[in-house]
N, C-alpha and C. Protein backbone atom coordinates (compact mmCIF):
# COMPACT_ATOMS: atom_id res chain seq x y z
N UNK A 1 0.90 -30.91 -11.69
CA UNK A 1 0.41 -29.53 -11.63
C UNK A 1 0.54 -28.96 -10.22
N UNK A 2 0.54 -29.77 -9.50
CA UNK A 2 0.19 -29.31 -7.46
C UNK A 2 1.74 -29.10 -7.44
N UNK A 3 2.61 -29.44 -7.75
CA UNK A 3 3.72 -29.35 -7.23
C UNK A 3 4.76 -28.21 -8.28
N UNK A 4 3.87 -27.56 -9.17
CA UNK A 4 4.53 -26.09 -9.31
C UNK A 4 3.23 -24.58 -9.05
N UNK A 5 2.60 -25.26 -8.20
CA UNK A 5 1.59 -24.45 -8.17
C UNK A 5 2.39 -23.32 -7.15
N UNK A 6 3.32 -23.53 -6.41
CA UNK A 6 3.93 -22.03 -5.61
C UNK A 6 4.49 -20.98 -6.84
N UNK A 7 4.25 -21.57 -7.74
CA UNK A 7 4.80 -20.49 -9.13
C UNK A 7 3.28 -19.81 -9.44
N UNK A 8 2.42 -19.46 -9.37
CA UNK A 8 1.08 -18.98 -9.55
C UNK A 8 1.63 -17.65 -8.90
N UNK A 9 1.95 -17.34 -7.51
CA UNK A 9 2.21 -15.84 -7.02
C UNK A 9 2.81 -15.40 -7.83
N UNK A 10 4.71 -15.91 -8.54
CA UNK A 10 5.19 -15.40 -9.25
C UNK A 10 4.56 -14.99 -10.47
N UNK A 11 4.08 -15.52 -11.34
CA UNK A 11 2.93 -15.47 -12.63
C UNK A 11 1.92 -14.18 -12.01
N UNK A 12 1.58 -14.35 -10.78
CA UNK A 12 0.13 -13.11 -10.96
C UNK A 12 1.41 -11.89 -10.62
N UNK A 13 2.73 -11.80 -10.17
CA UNK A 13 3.57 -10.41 -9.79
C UNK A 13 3.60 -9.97 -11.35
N UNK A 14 4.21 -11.04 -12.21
CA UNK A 14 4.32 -10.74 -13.75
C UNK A 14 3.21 -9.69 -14.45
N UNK A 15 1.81 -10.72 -14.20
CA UNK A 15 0.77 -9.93 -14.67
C UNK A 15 0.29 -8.50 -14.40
N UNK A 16 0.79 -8.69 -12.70
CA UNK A 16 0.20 -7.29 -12.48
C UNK A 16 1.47 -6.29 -12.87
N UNK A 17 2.59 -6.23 -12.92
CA UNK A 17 3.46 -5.74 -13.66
C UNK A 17 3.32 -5.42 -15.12
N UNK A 18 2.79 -6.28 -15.77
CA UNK A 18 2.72 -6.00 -16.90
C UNK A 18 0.93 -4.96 -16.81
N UNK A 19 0.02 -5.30 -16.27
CA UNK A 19 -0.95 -4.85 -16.52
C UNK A 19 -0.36 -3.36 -16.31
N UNK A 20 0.16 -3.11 -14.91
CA UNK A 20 0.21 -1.44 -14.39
C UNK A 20 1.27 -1.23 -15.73
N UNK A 21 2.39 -1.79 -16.14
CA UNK A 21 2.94 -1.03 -17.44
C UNK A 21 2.54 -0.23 -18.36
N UNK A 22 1.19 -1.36 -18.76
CA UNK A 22 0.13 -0.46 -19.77
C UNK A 22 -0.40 0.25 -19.58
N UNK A 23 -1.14 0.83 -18.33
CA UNK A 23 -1.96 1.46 -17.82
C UNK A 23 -0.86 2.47 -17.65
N UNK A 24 0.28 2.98 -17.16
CA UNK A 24 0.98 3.63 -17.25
C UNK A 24 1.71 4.28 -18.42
N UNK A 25 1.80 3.28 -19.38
CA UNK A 25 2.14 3.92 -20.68
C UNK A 25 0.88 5.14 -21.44
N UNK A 26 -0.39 3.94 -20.83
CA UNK A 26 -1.66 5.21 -21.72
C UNK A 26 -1.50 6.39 -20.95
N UNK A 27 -1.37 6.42 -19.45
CA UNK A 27 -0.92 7.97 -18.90
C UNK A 27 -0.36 8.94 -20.16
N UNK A 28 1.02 8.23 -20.17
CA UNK A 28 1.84 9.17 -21.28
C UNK A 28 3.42 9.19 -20.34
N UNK A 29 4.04 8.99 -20.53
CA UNK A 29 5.55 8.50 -20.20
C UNK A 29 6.26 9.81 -19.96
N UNK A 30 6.24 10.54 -21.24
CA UNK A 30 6.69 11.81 -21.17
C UNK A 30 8.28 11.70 -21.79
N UNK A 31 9.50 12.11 -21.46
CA UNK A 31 10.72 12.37 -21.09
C UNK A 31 11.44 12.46 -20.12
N UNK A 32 12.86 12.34 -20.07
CA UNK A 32 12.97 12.07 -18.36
C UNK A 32 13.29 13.63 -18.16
N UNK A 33 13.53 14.95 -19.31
CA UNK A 33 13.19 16.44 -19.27
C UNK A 33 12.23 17.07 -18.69
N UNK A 34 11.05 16.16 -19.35
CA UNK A 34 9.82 16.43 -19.15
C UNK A 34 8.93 14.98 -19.21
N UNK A 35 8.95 14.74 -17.65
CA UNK A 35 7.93 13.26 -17.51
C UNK A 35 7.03 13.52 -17.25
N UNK A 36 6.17 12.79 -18.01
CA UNK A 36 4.49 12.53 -18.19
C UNK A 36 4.21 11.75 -16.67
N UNK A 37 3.01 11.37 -16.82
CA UNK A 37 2.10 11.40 -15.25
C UNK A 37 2.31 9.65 -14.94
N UNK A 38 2.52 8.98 -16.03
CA UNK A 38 3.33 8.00 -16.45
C UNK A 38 4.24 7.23 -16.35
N UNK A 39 5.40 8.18 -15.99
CA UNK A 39 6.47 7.94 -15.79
C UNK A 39 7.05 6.84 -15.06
N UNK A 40 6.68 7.45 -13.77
CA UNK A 40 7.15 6.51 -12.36
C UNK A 40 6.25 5.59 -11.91
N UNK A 41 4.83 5.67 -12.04
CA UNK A 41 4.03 4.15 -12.48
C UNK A 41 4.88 3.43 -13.27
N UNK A 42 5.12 3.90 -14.75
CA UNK A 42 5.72 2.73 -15.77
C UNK A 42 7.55 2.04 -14.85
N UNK A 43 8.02 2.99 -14.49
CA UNK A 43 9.07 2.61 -13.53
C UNK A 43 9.06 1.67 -12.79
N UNK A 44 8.38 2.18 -11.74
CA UNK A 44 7.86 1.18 -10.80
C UNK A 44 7.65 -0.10 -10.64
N UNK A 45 6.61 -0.69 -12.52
CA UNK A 45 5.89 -1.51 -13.21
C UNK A 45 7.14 -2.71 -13.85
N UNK A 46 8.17 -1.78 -14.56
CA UNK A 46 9.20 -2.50 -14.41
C UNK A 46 9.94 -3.60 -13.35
N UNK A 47 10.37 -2.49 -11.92
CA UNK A 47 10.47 -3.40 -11.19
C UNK A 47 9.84 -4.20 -10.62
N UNK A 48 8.50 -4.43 -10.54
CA UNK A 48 7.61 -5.17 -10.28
C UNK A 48 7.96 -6.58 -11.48
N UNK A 49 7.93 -5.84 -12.78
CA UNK A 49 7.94 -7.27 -13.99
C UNK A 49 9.39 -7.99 -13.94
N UNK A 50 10.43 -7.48 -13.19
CA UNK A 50 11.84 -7.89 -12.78
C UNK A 50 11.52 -8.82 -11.56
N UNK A 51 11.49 -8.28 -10.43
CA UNK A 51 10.84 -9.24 -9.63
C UNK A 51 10.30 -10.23 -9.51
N UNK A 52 8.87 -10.38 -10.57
CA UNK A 52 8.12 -11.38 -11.10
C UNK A 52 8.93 -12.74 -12.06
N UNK A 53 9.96 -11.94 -12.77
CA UNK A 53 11.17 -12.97 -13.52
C UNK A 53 12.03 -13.52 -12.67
N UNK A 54 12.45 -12.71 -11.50
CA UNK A 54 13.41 -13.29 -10.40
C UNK A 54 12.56 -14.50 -9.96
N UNK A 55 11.49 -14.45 -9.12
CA UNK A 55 10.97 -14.83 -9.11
C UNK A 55 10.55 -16.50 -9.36
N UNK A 56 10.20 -16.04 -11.03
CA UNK A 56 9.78 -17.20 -11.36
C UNK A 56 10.93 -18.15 -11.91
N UNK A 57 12.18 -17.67 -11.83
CA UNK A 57 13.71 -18.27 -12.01
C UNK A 57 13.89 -18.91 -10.86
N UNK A 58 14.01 -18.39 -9.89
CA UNK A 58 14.45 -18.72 -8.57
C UNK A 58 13.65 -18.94 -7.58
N UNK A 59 11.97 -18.94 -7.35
CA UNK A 59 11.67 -19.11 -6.59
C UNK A 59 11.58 -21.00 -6.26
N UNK A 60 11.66 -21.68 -4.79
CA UNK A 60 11.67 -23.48 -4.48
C UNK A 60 10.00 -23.14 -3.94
N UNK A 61 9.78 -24.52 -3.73
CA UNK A 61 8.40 -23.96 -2.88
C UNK A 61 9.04 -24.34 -1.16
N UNK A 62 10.41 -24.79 -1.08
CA UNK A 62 10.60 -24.20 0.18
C UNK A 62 10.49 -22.99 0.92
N UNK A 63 10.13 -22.07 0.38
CA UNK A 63 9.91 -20.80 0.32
C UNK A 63 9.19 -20.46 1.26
N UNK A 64 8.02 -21.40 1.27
CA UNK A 64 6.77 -20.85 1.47
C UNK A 64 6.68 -21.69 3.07
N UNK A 65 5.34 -20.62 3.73
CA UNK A 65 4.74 -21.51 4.79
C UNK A 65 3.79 -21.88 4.71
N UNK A 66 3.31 -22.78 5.26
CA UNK A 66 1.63 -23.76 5.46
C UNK A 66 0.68 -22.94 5.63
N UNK A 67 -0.09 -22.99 4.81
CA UNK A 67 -1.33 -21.97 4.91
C UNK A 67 -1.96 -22.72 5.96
N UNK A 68 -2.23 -21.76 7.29
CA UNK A 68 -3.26 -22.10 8.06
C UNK A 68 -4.67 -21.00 8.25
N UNK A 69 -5.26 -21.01 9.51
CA UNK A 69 -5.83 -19.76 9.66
C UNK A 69 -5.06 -18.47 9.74
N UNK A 70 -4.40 -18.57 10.09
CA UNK A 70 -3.63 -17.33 11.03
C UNK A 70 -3.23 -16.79 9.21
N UNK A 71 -3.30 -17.07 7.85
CA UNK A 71 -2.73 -16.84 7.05
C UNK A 71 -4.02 -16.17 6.64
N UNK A 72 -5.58 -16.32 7.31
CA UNK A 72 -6.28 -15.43 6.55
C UNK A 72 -6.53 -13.86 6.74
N UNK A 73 -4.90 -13.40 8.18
CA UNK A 73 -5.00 -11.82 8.36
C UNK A 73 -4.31 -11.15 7.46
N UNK A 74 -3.97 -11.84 6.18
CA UNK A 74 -3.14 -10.81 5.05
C UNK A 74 -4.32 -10.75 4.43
N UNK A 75 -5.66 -11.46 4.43
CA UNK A 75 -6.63 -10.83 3.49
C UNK A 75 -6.96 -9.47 4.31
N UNK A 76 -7.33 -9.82 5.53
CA UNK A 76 -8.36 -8.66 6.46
C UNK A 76 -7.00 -7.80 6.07
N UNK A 77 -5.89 -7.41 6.29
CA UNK A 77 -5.54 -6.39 6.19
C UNK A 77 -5.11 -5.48 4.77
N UNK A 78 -5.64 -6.31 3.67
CA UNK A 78 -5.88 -5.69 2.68
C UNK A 78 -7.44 -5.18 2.38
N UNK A 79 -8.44 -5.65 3.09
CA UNK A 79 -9.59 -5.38 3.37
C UNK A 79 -9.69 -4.05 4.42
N UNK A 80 -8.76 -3.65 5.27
CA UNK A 80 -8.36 -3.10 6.13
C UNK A 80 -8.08 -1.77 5.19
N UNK A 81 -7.11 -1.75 4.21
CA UNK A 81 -6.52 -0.95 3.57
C UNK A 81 -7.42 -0.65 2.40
N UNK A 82 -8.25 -0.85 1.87
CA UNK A 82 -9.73 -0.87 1.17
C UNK A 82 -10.45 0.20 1.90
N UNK A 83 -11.05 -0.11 3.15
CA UNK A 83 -11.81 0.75 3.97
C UNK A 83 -10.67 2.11 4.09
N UNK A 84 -9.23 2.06 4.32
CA UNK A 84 -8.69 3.38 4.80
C UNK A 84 -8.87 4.31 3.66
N UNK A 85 -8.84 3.57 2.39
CA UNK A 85 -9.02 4.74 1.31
C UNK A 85 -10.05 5.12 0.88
N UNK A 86 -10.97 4.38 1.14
CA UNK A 86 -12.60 4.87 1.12
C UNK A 86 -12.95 5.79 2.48
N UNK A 87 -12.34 5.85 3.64
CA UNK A 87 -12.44 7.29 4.52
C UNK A 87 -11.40 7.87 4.53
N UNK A 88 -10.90 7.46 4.03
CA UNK A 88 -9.22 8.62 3.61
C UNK A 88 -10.10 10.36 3.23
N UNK A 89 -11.26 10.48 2.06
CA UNK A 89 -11.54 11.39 1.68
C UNK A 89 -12.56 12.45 2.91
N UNK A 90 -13.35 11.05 3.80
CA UNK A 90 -14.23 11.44 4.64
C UNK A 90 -13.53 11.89 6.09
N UNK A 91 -12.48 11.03 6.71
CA UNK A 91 -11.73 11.60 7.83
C UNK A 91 -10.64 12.57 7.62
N UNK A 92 -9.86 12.50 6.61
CA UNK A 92 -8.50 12.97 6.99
C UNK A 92 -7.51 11.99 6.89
N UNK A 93 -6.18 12.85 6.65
CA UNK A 93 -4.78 11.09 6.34
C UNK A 93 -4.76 10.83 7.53
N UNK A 94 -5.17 11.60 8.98
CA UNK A 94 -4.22 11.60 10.18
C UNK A 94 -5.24 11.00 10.89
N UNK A 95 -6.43 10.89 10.95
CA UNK A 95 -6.71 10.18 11.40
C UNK A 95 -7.81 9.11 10.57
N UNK A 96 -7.73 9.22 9.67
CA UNK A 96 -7.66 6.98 8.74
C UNK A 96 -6.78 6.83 8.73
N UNK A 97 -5.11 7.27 8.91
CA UNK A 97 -3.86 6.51 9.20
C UNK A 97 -4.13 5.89 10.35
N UNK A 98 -4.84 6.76 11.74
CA UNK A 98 -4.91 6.17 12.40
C UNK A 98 -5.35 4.66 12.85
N UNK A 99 -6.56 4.66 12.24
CA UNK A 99 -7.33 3.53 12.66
C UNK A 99 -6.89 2.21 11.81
N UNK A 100 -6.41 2.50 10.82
CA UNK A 100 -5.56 2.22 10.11
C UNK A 100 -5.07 1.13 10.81
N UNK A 101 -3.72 2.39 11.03
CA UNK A 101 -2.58 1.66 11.56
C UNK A 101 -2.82 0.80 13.41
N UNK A 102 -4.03 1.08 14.38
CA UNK A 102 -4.72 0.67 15.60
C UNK A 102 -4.98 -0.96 14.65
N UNK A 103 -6.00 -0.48 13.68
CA UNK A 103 -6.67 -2.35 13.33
C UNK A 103 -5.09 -3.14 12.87
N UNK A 104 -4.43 -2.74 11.99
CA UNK A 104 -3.42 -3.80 12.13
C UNK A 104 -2.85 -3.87 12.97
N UNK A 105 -2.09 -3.25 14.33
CA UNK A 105 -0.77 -3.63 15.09
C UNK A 105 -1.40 -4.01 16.47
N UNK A 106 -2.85 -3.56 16.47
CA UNK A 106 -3.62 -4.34 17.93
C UNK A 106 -4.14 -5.55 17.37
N UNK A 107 -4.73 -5.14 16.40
CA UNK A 107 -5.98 -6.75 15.91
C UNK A 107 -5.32 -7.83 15.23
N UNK A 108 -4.37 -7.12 14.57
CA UNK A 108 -3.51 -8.15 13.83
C UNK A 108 -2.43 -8.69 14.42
N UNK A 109 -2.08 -7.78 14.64
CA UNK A 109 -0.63 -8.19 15.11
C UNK A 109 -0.73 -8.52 16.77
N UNK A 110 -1.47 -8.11 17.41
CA UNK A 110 -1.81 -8.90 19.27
C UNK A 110 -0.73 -8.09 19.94
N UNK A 111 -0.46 -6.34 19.53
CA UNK A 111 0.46 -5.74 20.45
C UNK A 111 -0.94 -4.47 21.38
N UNK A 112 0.12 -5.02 22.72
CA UNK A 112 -0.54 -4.30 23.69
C UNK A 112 -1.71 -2.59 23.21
N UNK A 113 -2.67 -2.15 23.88
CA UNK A 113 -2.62 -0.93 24.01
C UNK A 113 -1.48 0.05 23.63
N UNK A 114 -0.67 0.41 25.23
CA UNK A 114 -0.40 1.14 24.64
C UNK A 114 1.14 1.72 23.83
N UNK A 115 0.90 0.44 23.50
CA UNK A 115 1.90 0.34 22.07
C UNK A 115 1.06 0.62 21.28
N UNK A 116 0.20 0.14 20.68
CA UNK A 116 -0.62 0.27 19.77
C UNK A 116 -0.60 1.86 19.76
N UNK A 117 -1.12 2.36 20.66
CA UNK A 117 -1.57 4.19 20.64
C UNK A 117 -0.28 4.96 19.74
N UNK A 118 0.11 4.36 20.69
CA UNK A 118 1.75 5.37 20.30
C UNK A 118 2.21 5.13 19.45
N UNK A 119 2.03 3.69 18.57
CA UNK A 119 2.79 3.64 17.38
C UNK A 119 1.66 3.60 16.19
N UNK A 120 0.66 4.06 16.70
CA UNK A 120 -0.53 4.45 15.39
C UNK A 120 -0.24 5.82 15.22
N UNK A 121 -0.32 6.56 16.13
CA UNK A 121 -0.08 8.29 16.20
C UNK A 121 1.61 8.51 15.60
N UNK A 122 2.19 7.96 16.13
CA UNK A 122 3.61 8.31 15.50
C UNK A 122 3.04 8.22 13.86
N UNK A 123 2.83 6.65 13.89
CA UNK A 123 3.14 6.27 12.02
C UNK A 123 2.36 7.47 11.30
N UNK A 124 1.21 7.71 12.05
CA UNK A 124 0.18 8.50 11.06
C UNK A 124 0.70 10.00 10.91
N UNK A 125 1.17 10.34 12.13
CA UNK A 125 2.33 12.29 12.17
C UNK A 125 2.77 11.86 11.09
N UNK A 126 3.89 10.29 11.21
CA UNK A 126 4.94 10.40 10.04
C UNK A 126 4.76 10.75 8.61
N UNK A 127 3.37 9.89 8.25
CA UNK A 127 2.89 9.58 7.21
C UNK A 127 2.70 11.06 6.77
N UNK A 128 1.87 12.04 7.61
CA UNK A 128 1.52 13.13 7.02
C UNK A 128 3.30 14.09 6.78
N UNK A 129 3.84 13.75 7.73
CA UNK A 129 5.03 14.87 7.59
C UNK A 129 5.63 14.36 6.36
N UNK A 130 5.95 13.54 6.04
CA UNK A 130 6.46 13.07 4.99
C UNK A 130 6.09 12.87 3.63
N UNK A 131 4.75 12.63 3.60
CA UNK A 131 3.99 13.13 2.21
C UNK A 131 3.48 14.49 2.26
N UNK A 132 2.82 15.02 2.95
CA UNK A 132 1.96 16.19 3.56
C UNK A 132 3.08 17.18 3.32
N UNK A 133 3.63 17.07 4.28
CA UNK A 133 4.80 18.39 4.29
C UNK A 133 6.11 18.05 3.47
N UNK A 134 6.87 17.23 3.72
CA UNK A 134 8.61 17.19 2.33
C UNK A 134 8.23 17.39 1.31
N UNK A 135 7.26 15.90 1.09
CA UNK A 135 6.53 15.37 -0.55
C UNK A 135 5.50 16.46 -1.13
N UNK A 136 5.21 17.11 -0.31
CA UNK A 136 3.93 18.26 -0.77
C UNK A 136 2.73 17.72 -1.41
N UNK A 137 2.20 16.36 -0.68
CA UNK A 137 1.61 15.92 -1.30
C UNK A 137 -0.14 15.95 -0.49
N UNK A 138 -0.58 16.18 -1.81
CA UNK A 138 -2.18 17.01 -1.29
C UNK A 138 -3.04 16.04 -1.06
N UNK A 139 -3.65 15.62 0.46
CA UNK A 139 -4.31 15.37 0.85
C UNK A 139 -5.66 15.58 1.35
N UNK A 140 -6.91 14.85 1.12
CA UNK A 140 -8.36 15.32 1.35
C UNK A 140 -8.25 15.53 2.71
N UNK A 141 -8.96 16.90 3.32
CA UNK A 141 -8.81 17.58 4.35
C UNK A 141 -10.10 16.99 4.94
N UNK A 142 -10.93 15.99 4.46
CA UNK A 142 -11.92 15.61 4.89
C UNK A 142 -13.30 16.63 5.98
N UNK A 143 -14.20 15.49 6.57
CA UNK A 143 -15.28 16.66 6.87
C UNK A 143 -14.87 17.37 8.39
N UNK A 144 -14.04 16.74 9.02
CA UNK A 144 -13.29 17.15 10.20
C UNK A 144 -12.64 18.41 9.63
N UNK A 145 -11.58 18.17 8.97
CA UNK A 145 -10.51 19.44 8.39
C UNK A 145 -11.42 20.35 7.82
N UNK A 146 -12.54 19.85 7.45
CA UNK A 146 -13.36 21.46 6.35
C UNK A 146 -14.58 22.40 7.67
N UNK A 147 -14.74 21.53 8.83
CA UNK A 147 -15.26 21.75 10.16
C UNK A 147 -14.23 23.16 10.74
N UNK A 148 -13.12 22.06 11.02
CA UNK A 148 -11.75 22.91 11.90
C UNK A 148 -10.85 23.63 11.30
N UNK A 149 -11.06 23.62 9.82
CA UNK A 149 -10.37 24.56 9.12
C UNK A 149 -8.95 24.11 9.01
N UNK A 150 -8.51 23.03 10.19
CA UNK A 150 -7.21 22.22 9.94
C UNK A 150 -7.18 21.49 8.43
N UNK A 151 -5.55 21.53 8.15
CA UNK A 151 -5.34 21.34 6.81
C UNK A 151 -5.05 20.00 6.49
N UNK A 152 -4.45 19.31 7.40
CA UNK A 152 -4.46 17.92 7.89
C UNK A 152 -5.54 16.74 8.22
N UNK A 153 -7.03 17.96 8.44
CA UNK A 153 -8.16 16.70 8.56
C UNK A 153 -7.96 16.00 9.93
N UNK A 154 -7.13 16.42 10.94
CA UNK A 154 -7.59 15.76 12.32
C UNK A 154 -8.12 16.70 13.02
């Protein structure tokens, strides 16, 4: 059993592939004329359940590295990404991208200041120009943005 246990990741990609499928199908799928809300979740869900088959075809457990400590900062930074969307509504994208993006590339990752500054502020502009403004995609202006009347929430 210990020695196909590196097949467990592949098995939970499957599941969660298959779970978001369904959950995407009850959306409603739509047409590709007229696509439902559905759609590109169920898409998506696909390649996720492709992956999960690659995967579990092809994955060795040479693959993998030795879990040590240093392997418990992929939890914190999904714990990390937990907290950004729970003040996502209260700050703003531009700045919970920020802090965001400061706790992983200083705390996690051990890059200087002011690298860190500059490449939290870039990612987080980016983030907004690119969903915010191309994508037109509507973001909580949080209690900052409803203060400053800024539409962005910084």
């Amino acid at each position: 059993m210990r020695q196909h246990a590196y097949r467990f990741g592949a098995l939970a990609i499957l599941a969660l592939g298959a779970a978001a499928a369904l959950g995407a199908v009850q959306l409603g799928l739509g047409g590709l004329s007229a696509p439902g809300s559905g759609l590109w979740p169920f898409i998506t869900a696909l390649v996720i359940i492709f992956c999960g088959l690659v995967l579990v075809a092809e994955d060795t457990p040479d693959d993998y590295e030795e879990w040590t400590r240093r392997s418990g900062k992929v939890g914190l930074a999904f714990v990390a990404l937990g907290v950004f969307i729970v003040i996502l509504p209260i700050l703003g994208v531009i700045l919970s991208a920020v802090l965001l993006l400061t706790f992983w590339i200083h705390f996690l990752s051990r890059e200087p200041w002011p690298l860190t500054v500059v490449l939290a502020v870039l990612g987080a502009v980016g983030l907004y120009l690119v969903f915010g403004q191309f994508l037109d995609v509507q973001f909580p202006i949080g209690v900052i943005g409803q203060q400053t009347g800024m539409e962005f929430g910084l």
